[in-house]
C-alpha atoms as a PDB file:
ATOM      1  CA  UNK A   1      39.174  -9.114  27.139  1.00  0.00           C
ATOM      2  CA  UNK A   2      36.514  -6.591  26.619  1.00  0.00           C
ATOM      3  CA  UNK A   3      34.084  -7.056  28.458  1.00  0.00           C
ATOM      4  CA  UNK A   4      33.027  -3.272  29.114  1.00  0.00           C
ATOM      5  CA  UNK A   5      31.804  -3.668  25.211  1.00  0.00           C
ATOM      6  CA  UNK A   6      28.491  -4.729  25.130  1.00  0.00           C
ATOM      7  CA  UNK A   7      26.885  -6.264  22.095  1.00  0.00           C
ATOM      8  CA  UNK A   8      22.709  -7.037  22.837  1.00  0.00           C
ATOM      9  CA  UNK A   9      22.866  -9.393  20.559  1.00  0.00           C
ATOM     10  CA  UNK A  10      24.155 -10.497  17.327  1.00  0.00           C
ATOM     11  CA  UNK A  11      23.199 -12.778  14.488  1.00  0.00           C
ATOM     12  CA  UNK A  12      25.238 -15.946  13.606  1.00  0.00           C
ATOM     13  CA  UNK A  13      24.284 -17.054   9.692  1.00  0.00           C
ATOM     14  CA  UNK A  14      25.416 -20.446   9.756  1.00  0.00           C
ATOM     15  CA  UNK A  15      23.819 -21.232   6.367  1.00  0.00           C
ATOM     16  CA  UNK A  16      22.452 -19.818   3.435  1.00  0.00           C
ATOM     17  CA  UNK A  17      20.687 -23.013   2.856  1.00  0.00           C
ATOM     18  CA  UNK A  18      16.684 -23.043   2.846  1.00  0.00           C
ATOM     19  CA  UNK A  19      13.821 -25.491   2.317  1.00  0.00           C
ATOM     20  CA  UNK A  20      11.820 -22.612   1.709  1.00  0.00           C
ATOM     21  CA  UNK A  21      11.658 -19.969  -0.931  1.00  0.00           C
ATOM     22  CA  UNK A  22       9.551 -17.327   0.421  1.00  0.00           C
ATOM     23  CA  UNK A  23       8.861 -14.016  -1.438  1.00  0.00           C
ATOM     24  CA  UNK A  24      10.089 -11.792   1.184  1.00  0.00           C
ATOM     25  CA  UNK A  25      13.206 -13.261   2.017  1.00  0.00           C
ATOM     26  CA  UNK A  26      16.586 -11.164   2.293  1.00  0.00           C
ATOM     27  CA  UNK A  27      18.713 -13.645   3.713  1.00  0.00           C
ATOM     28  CA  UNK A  28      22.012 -13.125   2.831  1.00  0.00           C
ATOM     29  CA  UNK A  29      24.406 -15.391   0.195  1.00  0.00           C
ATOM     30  CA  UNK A  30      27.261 -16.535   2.757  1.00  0.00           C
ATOM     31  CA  UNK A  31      29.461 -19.462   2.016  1.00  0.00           C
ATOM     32  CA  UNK A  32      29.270 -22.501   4.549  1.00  0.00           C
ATOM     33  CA  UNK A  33      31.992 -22.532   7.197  1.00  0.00           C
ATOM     34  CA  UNK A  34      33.134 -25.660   9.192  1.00  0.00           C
ATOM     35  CA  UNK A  35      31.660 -26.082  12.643  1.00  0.00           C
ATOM     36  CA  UNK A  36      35.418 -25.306  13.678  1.00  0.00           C
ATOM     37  CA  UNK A  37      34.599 -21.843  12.072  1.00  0.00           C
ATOM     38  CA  UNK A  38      32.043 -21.190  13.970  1.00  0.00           C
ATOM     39  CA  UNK A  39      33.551 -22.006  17.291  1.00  0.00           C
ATOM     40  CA  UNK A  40      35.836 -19.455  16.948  1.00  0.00           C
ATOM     41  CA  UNK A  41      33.358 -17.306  16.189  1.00  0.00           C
ATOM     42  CA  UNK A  42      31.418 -17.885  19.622  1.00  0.00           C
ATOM     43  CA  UNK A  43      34.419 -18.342  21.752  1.00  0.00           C
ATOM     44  CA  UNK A  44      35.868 -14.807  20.401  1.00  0.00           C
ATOM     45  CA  UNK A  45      32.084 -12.920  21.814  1.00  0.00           C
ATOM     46  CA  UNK A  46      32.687 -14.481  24.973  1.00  0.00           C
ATOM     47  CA  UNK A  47      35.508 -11.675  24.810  1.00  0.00           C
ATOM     48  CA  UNK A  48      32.658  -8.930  25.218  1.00  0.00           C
ATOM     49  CA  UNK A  49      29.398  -7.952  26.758  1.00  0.00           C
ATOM     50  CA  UNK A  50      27.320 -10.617  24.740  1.00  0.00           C
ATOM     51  CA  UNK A  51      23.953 -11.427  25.980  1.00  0.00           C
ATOM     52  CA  UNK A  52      22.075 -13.226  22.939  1.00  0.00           C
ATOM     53  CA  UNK A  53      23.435 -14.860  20.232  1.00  0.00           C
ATOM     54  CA  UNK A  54      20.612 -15.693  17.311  1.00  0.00           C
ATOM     55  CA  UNK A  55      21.326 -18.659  15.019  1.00  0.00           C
ATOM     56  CA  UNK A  56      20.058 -17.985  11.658  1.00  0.00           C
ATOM     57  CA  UNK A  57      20.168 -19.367   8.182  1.00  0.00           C
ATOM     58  CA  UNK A  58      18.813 -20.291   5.561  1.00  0.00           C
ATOM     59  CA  UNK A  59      17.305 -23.101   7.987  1.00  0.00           C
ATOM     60  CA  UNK A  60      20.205 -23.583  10.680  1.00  0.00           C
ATOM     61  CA  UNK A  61      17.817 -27.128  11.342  1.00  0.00           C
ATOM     62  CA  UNK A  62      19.980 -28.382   7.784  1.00  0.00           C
ATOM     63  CA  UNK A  63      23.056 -28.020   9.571  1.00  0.00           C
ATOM     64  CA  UNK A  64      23.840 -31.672  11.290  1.00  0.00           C
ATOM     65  CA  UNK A  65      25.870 -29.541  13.749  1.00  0.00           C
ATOM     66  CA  UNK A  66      23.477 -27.165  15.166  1.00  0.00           C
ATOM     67  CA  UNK A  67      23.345 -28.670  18.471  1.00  0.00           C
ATOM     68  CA  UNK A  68      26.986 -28.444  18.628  1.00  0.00           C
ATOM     69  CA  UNK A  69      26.529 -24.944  17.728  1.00  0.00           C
ATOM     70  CA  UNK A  70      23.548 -24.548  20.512  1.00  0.00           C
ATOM     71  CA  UNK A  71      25.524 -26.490  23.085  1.00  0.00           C
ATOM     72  CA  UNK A  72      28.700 -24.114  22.528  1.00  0.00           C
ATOM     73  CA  UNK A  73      26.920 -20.928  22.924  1.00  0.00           C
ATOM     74  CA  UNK A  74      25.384 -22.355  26.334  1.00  0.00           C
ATOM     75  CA  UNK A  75      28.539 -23.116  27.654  1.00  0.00           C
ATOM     76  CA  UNK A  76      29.714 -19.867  27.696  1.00  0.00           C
ATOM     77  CA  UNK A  77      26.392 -18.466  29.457  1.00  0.00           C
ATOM     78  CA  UNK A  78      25.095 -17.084  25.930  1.00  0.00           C
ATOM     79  CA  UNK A  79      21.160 -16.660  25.793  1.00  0.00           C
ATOM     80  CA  UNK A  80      20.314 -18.663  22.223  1.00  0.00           C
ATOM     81  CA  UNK A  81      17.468 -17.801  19.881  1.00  0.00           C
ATOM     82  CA  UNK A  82      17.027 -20.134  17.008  1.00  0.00           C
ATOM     83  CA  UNK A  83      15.403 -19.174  13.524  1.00  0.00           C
ATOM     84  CA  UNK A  84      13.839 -21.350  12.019  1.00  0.00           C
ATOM     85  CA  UNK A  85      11.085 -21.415   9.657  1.00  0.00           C
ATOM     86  CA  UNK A  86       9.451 -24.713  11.093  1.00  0.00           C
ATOM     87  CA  UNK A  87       9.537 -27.631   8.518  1.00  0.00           C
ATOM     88  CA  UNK A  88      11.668 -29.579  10.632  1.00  0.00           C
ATOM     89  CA  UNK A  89      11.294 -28.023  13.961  1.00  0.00           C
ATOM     90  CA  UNK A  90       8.950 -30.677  15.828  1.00  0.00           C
ATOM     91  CA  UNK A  91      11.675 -33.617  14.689  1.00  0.00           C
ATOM     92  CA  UNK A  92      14.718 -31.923  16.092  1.00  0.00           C
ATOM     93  CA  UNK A  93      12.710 -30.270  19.213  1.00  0.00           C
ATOM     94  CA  UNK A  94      13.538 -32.767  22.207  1.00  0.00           C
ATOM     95  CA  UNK A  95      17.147 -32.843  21.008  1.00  0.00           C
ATOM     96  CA  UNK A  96      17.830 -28.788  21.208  1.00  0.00           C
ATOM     97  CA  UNK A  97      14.971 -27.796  23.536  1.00  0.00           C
ATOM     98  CA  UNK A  98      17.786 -27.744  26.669  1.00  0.00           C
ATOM     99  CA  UNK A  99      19.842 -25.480  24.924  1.00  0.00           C
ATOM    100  CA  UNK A 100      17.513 -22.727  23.200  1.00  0.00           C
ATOM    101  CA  UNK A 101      16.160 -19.762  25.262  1.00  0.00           C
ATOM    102  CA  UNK A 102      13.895 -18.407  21.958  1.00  0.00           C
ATOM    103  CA  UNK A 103      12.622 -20.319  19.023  1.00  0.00           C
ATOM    104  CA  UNK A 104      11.808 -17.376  16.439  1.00  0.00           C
ATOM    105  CA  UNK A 105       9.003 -18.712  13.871  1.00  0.00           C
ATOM    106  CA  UNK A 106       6.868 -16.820  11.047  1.00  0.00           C
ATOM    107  CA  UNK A 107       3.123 -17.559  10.236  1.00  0.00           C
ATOM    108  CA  UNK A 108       1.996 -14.972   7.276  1.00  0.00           C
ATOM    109  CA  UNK A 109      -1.576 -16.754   6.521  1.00  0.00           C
ATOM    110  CA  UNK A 110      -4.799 -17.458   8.778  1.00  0.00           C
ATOM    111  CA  UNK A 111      -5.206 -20.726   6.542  1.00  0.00           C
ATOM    112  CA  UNK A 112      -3.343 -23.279   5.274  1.00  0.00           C
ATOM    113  CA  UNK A 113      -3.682 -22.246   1.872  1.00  0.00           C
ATOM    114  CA  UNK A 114      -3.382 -18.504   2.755  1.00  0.00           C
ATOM    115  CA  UNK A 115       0.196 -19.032   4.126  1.00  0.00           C
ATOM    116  CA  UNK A 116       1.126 -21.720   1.330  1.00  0.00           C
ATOM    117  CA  UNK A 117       0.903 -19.074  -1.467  1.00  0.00           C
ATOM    118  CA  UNK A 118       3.335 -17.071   0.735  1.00  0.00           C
ATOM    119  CA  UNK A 119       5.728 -19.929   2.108  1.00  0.00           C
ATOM    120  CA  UNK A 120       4.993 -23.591   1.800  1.00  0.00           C
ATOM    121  CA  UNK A 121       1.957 -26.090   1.913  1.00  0.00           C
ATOM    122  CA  UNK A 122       3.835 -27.628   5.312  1.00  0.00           C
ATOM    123  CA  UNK A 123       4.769 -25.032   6.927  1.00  0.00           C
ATOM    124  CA  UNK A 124       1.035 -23.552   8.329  1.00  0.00           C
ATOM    125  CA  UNK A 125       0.643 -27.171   9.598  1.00  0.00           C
ATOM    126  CA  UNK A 126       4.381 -27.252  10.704  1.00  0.00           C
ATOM    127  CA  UNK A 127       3.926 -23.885  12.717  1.00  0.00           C
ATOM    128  CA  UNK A 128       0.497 -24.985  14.112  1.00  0.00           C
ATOM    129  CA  UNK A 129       1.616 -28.111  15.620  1.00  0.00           C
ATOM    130  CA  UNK A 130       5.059 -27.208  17.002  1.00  0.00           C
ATOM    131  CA  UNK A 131       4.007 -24.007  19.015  1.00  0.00           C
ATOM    132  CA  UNK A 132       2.034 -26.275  22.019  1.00  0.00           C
ATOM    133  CA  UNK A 133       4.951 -28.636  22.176  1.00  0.00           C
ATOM    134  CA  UNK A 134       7.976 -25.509  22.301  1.00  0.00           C
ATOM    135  CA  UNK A 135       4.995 -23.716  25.114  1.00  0.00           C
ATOM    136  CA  UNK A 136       5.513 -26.904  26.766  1.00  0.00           C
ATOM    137  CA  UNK A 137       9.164 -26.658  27.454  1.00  0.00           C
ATOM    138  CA  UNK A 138       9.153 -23.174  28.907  1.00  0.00           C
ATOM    139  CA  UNK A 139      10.749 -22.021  25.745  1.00  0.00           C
ATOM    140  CA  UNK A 140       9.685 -18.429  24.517  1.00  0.00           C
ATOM    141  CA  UNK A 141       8.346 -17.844  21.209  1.00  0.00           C
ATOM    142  CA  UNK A 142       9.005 -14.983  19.133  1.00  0.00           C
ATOM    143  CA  UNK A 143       6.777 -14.813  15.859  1.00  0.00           C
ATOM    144  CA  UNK A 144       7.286 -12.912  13.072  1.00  0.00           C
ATOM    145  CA  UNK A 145       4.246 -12.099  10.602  1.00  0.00           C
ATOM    146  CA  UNK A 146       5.582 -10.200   7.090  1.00  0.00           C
ATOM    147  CA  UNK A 147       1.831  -7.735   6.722  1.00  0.00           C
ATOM    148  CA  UNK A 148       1.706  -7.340   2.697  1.00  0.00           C
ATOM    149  CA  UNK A 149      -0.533  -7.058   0.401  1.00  0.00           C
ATOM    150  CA  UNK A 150      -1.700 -10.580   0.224  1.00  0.00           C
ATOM    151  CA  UNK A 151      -2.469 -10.820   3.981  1.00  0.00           C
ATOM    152  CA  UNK A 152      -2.915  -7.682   5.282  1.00  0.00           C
ATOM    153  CA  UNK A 153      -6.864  -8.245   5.470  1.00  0.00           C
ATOM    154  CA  UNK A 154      -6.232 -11.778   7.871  1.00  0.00           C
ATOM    155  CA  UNK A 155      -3.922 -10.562  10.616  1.00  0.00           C
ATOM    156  CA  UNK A 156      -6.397 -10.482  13.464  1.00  0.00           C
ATOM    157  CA  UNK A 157      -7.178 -14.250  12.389  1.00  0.00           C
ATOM    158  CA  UNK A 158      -3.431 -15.515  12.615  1.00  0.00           C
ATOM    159  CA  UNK A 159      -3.613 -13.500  16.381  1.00  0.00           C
ATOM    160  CA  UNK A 160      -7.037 -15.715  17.228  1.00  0.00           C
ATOM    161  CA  UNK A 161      -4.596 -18.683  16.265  1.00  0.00           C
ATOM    162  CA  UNK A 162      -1.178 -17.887  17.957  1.00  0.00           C
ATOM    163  CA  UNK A 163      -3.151 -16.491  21.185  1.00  0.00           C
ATOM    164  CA  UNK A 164      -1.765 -17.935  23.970  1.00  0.00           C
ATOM    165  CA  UNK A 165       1.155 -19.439  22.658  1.00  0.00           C
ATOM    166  CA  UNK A 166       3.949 -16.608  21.679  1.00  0.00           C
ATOM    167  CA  UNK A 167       5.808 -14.431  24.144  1.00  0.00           C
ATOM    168  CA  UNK A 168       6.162 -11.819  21.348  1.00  0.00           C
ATOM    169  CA  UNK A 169       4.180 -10.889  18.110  1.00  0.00           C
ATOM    170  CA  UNK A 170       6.519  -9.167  15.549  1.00  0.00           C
ATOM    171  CA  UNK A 171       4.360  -7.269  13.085  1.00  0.00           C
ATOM    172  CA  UNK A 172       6.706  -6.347  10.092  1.00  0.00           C
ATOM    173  CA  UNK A 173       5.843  -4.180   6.945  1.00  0.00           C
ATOM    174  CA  UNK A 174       6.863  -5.507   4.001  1.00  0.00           C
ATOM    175  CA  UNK A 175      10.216  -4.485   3.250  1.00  0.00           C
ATOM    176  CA  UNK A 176      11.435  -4.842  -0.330  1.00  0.00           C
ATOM    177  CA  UNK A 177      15.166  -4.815   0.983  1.00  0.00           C
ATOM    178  CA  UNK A 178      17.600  -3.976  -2.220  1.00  0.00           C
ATOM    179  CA  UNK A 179      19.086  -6.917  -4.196  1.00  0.00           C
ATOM    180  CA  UNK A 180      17.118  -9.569  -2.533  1.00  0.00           C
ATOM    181  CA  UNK A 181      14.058 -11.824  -3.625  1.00  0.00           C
ATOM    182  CA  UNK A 182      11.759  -8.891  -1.081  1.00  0.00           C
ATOM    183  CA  UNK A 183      12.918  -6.436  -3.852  1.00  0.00           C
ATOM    184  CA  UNK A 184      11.651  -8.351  -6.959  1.00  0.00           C
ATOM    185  CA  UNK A 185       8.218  -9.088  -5.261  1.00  0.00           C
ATOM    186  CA  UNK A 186       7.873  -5.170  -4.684  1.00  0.00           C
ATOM    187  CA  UNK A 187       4.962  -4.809  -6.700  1.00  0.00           C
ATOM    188  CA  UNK A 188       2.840  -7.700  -5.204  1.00  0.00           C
ATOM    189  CA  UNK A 189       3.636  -7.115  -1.594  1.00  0.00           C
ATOM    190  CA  UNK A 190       4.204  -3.877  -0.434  1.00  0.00           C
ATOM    191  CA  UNK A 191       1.973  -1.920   1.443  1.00  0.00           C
ATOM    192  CA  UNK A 192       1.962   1.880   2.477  1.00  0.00           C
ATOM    193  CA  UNK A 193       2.948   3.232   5.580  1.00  0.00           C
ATOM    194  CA  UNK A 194      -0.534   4.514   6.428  1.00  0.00           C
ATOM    195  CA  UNK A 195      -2.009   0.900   5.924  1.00  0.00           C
ATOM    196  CA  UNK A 196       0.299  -1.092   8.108  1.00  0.00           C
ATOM    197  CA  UNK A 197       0.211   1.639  10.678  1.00  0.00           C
ATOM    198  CA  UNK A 198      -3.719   1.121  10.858  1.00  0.00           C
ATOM    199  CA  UNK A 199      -3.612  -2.278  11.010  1.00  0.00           C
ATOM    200  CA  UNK A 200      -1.082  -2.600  13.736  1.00  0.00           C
ATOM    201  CA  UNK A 201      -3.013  -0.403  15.960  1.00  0.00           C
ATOM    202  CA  UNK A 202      -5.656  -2.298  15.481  1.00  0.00           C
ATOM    203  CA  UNK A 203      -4.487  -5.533  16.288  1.00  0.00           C
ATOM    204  CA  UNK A 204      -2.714  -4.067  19.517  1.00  0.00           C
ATOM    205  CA  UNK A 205      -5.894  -3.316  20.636  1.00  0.00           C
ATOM    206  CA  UNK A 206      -7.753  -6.094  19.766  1.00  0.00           C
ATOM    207  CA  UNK A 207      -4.884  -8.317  21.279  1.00  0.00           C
ATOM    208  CA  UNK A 208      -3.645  -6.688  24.369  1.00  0.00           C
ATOM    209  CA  UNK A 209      -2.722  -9.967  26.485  1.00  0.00           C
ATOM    210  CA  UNK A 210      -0.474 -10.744  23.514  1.00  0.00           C
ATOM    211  CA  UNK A 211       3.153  -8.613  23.439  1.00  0.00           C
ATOM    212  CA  UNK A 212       2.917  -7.539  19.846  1.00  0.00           C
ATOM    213  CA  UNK A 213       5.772  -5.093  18.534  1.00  0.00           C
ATOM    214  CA  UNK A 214       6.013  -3.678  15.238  1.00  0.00           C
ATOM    215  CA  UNK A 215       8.402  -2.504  12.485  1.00  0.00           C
ATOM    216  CA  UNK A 216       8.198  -0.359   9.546  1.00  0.00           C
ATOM    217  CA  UNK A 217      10.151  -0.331   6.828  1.00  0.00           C
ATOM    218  CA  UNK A 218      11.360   3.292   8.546  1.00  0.00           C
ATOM    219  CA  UNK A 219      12.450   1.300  11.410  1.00  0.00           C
ATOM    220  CA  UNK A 220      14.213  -1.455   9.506  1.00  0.00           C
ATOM    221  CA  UNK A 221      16.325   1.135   8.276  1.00  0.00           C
ATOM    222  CA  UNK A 222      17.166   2.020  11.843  1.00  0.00           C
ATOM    223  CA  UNK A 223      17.371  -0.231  13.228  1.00  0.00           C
ATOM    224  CA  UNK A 224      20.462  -2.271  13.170  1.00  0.00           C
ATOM    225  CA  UNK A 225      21.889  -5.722  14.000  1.00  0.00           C
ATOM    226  CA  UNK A 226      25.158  -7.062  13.943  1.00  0.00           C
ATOM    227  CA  UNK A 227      25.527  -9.914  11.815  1.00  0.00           C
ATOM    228  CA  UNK A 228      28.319 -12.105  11.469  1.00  0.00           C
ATOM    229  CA  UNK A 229      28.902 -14.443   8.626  1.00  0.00           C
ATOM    230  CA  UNK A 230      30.345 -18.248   9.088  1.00  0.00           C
ATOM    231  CA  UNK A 231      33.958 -16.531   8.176  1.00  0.00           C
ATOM    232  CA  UNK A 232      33.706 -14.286  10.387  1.00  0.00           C
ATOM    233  CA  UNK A 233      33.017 -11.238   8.946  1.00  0.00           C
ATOM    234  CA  UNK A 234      30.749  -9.063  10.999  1.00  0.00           C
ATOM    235  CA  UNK A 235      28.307  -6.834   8.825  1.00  0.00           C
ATOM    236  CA  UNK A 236      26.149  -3.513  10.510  1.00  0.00           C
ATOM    237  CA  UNK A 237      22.827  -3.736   8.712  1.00  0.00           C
ATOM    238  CA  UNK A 238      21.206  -0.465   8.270  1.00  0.00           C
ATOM    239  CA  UNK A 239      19.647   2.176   5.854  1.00  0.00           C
ATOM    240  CA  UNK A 240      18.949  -1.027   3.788  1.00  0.00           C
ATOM    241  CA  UNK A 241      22.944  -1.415   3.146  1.00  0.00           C
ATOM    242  CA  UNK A 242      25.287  -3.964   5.046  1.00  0.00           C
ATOM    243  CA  UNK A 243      27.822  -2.134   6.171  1.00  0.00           C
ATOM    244  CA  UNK A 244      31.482  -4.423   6.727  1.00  0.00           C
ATOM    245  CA  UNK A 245      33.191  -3.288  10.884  1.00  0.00           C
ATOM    246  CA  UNK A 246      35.392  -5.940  10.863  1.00  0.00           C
ATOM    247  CA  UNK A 247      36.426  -9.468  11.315  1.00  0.00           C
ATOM    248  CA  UNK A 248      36.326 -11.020  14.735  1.00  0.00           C
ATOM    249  CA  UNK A 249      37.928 -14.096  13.987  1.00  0.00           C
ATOM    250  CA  UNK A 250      41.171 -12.780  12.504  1.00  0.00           C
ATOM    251  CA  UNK A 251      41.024  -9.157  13.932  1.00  0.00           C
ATOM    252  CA  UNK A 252      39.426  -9.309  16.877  1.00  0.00           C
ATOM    253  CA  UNK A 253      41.115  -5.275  17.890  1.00  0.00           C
ATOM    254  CA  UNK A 254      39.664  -3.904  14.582  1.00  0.00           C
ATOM    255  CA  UNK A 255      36.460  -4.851  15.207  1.00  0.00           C
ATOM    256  CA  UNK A 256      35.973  -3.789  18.400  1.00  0.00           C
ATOM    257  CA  UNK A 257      37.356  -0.633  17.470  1.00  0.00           C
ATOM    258  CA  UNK A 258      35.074  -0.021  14.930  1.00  0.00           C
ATOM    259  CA  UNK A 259      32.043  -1.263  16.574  1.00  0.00           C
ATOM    260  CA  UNK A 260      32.713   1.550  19.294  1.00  0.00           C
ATOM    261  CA  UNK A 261      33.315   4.244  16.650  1.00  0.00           C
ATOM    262  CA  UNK A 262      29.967   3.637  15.352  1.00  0.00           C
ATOM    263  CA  UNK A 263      28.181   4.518  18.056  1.00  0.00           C
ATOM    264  CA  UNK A 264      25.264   2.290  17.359  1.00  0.00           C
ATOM    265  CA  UNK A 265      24.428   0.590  20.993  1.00  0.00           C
ATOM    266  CA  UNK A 266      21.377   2.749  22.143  1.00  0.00           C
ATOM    267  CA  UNK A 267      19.584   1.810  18.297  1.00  0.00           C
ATOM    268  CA  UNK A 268      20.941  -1.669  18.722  1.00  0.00           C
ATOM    269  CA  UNK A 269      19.598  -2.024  22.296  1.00  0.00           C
ATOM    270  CA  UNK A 270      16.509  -0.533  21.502  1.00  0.00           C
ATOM    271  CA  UNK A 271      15.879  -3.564  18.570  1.00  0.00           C
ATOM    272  CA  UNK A 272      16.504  -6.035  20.934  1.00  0.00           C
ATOM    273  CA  UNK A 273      14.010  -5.009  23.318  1.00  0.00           C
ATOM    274  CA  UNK A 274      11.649  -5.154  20.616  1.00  0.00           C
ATOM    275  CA  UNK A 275      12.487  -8.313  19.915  1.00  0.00           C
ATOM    276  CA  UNK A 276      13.533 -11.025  22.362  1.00  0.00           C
ATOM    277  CA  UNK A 277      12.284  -8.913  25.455  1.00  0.00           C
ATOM    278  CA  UNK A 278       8.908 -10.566  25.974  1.00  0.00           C
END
C-alpha cells in the first residue's frame, strides 16, 4: 500500500473513439483495452492517495461498459468525473447519474450554428437540454469553453446561457497542442495572449455568481495531469510533451517511484483546484 502518495486526480482514457471531430481536439490515439483492463487499473489507485478519477475518451458514453467502469470507481470511494461531449448524455443520464460526482461538458458557440461550425449541429441542442436535467440530480457541472478566433467575440452570450447551471466555467485559450488536430487548425483558431487575457477578465466580472477559471496556453504547459492509458501506461502531460512514469498495472513500484521523483504534486494540486473544486 501507499497510501501516503497522493494523486489529486488522474485521467482514465478508456477510448479513443469520438462522435465528434472537433478542431481543437488533442485527445490522444490509445488502443481499446478490455473492461478487465481497466479494473486493474482502478483497483491498483486504490493503492494510493486517489481522490478523483476522470473518465475520458474519445466519448467514454460509446463504451457499453462505462457504468461498470463508474460503478467500480465508486466502490472503492473514488470521486468520478465523466467527459463527455454530450450527444448521448441525456439517454444514458438516469442510468450513471448515481455514480458520477462531475459531468465535464464543452459549449464553444452562443448559437446553434455558432457552435456547429466548431463541433456538431447536435451538440448546442444536446448541451442545452441536458444541463437542467444533470442540475437536477445534484450533480456538478464543469464546462469547458475553447476561446479562439471564431468565438472569442460571443463568450459573454454562452455565460447568459449556462448561468445558473455550471458549478465551474473553464475558460481555455486555444492551444494548438503539437501533433494533434489543435495543431493543424493553428492558423484559424489561435488567439494571443493579450486577447484571451482581456476577455477573461471581462467575463469574470461580468459573471461573478458563476466560478469561472481560466487557462492559457502558459498554464497548459504547467500544468500537468496524470493520464493513464487503457494498458496501463501512465503518461505526465506537460510543456506540451507526454512524458511516460511508468506502468501501474504491471509495475506498480516503478511508478510510484517515479511519480515521487518528479516532484509534480503542488502543480498537480493546484490544476485540480481549478478544475473540479467548484
Amino acid at each position: 500500500m501507499n497510501k501516503n502518495i497522493k494523486i489529486p486526480f488522474v485521467s482514465i482514457q478508456i477510448t479513443n473513439k469520438c462522435n465528434l471531430d472537433c478542431p481543437f481536439c488533442f485527445r490522444r490515439n490509445v488502443s481499446e483495452e478490455p473492461f478487465s483492463n481497466i479494473k486493474k487499473i482502478i483497483d491498483n489507485l486504490k493503492n494510493y492517495d486517489t481522490d478523483t478519477i476522470v473518465i475520458s475518451g474519445g466519448e467514454p458514453l460509446l463504451r457499453k461498459d462505462l457504468k461498470d467502469i463508474l460503478v467500480l470507481c465508486k466502490k472503492h470511494g473514488f470521486k468520478t468525473a465523466l467527459q463527455s461531449n454530450g450527444l448521448l448524455l441525456n439517454n444514458n443520464l438516469d442510468y450513471i447519474a448515481p455514480y458520477v460526482d462531475w459531468i465535464s461538458l464543452s459549449l464553444d458557440g452562443e448559437s446553434k450554428e455558432k457552435n456547429t461550425s466548431m463541433r456538431n449541429d447536435k451538440q448546442f441542442d444536446a448541451i442545452i437540454e441536458v444541463l437542467p436535467e444533470i442540475k437536477k440530480r445534484n450533480i456538478s457541472v464543469k464546462l469547458g469553453t475553447v476561446v479562439n478566433k471564431k468565438n472569442y467575440k460571443d463568450i459573454e452570450n454562452i455565460g447568459f446561457l449556462i448561468k445558473g447551471y455550471v458549478d465551474v466555467w473553464k475558460l481555455y485559450q486555444f492551444y494548438p497542442r503539437g501533433g494533434t488536430t489543435a495543431e493543424k487548425n493553428k492558423s484559424e483558431l489561435e488567439i494571443s495572449d493579450d486577447l484571451f487575457n482581456k476577455i477573461s477578465n471581462k467575463i469574470k466580472n461580468k459573471f461573478p455568481d458563476i466560478n469561472i477559471s481560466t487557462h492559457t496556453v502558459e498554464e497548459f504547459n504547467k500544468s500537468p495531469c496524470l493520464m493513464i492509458d487503457p494498458d496501463g501506461k501512465v503518461f505526465i502531460s506537460k510543456e506540451n510533451k507526454d512524458f511516460f512514469i511508468g506502468d501501474i498495472i504491471n509495475d506498480k513500484d516503478g511508478f510510484a517511484q517515479n511519480y515521487l521523483k518528479m516532484d509534480i504534486l503542488g502543480e498537480i494540486e493546484k490544476n485540480f483546484e481549478k478544475t473540479y473544486k467548484a
